[in-house]
C-alpha atoms as a PDB file:
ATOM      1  CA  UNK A   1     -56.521  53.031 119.738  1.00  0.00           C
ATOM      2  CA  UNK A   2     -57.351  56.547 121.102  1.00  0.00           C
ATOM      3  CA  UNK A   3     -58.399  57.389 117.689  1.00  0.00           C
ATOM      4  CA  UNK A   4     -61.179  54.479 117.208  1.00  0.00           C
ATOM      5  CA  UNK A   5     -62.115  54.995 121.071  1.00  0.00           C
ATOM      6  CA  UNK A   6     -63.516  58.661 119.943  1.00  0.00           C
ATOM      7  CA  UNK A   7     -64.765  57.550 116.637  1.00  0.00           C
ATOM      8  CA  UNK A   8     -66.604  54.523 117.857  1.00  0.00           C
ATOM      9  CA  UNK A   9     -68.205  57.374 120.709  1.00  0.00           C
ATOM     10  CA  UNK A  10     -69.463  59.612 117.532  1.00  0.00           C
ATOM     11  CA  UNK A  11     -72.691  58.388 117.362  1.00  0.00           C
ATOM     12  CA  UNK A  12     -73.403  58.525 121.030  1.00  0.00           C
ATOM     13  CA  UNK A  13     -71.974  61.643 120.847  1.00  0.00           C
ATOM     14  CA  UNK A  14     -74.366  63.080 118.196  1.00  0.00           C
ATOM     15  CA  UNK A  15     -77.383  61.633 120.103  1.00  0.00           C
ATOM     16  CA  UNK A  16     -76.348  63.146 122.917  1.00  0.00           C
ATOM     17  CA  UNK A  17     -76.232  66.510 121.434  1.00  0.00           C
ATOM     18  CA  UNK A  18     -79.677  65.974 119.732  1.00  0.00           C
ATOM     19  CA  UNK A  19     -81.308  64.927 122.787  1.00  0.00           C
ATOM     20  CA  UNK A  20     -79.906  67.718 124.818  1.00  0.00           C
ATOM     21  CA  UNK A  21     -81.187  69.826 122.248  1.00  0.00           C
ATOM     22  CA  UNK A  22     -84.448  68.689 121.805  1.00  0.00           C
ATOM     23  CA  UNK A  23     -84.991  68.270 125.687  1.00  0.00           C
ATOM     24  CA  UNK A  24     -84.513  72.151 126.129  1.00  0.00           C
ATOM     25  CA  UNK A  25     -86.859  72.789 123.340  1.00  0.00           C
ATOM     26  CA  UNK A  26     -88.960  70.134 122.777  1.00  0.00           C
ATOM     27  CA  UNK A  27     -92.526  72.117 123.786  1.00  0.00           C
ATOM     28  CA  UNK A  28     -91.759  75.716 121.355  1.00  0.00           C
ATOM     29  CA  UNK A  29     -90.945  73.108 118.884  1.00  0.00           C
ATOM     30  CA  UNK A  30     -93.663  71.330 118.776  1.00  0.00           C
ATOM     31  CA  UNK A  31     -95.910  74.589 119.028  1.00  0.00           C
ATOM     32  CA  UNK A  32     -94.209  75.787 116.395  1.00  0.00           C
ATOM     33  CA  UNK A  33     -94.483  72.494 113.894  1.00  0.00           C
ATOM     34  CA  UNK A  34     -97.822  72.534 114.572  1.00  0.00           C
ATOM     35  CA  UNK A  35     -98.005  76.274 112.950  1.00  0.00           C
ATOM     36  CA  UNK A  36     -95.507  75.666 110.214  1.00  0.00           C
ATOM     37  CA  UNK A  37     -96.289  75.955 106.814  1.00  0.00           C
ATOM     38  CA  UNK A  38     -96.057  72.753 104.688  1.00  0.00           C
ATOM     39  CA  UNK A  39     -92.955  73.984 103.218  1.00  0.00           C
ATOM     40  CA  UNK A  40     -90.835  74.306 106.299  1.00  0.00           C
ATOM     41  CA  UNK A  41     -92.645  71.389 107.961  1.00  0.00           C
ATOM     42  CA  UNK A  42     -91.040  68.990 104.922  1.00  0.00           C
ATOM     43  CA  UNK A  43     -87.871  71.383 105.180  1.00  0.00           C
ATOM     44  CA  UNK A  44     -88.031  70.205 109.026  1.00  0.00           C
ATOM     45  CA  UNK A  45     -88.257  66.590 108.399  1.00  0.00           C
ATOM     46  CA  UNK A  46     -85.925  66.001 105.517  1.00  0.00           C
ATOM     47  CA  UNK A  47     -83.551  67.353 108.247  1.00  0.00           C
ATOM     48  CA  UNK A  48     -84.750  64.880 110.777  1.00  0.00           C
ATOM     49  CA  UNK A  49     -84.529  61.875 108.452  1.00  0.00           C
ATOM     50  CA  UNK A  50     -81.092  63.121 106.901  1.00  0.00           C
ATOM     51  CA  UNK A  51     -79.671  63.246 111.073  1.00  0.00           C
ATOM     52  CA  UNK A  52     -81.516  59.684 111.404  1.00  0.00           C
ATOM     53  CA  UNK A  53     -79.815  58.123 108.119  1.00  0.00           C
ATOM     54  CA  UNK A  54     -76.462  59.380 109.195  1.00  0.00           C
ATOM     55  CA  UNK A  55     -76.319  58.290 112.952  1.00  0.00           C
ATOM     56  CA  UNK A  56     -77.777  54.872 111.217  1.00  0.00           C
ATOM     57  CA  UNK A  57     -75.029  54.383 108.825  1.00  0.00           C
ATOM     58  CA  UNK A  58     -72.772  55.240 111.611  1.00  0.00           C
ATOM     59  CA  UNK A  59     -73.904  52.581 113.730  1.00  0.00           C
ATOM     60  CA  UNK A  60     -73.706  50.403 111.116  1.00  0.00           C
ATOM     61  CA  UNK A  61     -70.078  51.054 109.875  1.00  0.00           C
ATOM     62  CA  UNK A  62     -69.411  50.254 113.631  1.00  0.00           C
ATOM     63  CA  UNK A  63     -71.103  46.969 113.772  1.00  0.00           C
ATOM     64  CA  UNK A  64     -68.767  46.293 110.308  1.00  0.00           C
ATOM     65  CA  UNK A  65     -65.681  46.929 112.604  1.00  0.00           C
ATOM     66  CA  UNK A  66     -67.021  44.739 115.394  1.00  0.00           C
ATOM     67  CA  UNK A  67     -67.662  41.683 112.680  1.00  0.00           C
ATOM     68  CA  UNK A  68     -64.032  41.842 111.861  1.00  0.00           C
ATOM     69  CA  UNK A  69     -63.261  39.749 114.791  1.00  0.00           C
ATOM     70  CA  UNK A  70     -60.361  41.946 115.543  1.00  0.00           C
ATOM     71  CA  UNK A  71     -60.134  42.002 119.217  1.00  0.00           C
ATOM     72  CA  UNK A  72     -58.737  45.906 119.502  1.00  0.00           C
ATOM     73  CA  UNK A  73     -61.394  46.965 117.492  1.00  0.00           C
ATOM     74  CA  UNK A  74     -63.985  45.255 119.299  1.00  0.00           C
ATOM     75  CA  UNK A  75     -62.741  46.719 122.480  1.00  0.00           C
ATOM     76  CA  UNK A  76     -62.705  49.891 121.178  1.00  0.00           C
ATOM     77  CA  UNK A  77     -66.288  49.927 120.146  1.00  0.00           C
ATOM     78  CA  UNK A  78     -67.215  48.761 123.111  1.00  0.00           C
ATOM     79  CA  UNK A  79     -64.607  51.576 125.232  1.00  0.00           C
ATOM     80  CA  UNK A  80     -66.481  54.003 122.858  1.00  0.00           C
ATOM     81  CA  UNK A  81     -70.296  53.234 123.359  1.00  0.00           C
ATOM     82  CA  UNK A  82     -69.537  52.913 127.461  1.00  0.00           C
ATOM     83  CA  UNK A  83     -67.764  56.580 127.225  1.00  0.00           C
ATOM     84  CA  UNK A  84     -70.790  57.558 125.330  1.00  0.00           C
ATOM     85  CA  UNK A  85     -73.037  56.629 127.639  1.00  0.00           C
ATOM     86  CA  UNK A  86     -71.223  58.081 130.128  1.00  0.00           C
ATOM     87  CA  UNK A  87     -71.164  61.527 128.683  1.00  0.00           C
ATOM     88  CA  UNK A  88     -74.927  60.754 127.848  1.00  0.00           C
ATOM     89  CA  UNK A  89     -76.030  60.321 131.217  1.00  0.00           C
ATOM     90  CA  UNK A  90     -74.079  63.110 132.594  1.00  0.00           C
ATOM     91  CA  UNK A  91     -75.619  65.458 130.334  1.00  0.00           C
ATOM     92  CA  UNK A  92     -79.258  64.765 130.719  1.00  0.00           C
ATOM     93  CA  UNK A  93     -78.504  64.121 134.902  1.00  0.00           C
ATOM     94  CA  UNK A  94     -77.609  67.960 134.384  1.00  0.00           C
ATOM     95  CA  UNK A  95     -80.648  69.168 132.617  1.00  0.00           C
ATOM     96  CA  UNK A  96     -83.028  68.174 135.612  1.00  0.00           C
ATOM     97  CA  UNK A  97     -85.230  70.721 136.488  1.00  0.00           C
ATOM     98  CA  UNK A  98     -85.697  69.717 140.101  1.00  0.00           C
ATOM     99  CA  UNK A  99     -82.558  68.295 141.598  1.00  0.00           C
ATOM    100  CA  UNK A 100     -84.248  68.959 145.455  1.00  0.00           C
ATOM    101  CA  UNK A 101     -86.361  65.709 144.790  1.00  0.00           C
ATOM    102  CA  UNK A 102     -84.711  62.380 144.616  1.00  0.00           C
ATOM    103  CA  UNK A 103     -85.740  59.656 141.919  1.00  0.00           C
ATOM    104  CA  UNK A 104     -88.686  58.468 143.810  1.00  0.00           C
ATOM    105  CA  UNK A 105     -90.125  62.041 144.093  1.00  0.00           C
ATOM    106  CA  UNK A 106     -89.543  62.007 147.389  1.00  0.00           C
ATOM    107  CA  UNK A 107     -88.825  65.052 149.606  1.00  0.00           C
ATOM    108  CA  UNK A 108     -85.019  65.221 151.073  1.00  0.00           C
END
């Protein structure tokens, strides 16, 4: 069950990653796709779309599992998305900028 717990958390896991990485760089990139040649511009988004179409058919293999109606699979889906949220959340709650302010932007 351990095993399907961490595969069923791939996806989450990979989204994860990509938004940590595109939350760091998110304004050079976009500076920088706005100066890119056509070449690495479509170089740039067949990478993009290939990332997409995996994490999709991911998902979707997942969903499969789920529709088996096999309880321990199901559970370990669902143990898998809530750990990947988890992780999620923890990693984007540690890539605030200003942690002095509270969620309201309210002094302390």
């Amino acid at each position: 069950m351990a095993m399907l717990i961490n595969l069923s958390s791939c996806p989450y896991l990979m989204t994860t990653l990509l938004s940590y990485l595109e939350y760091l760089k998110i304004a050079t990139l976009l500076k920088r796709f706005r100066k890119m040649c056509l070449r690495h511009r479509t170089i740039y988004t067949a990478i993009s779309v290939s990332l997409h179409m995996f994490s999709l058919t991911i998902s979707y293999f997942l969903m499969l599992i789920a529709m088996t109606f096999n309880v321990w699979l199901f559970l370990a889906v669902i143990i898998g998305s809530g750990l990947g949220k988890l992780v999620t959340m923890t990693l984007m709650e540690d890539t605030k900028e200003d942690s002095s302010q509270s969620h309201c932007n309210m002094p302390n």
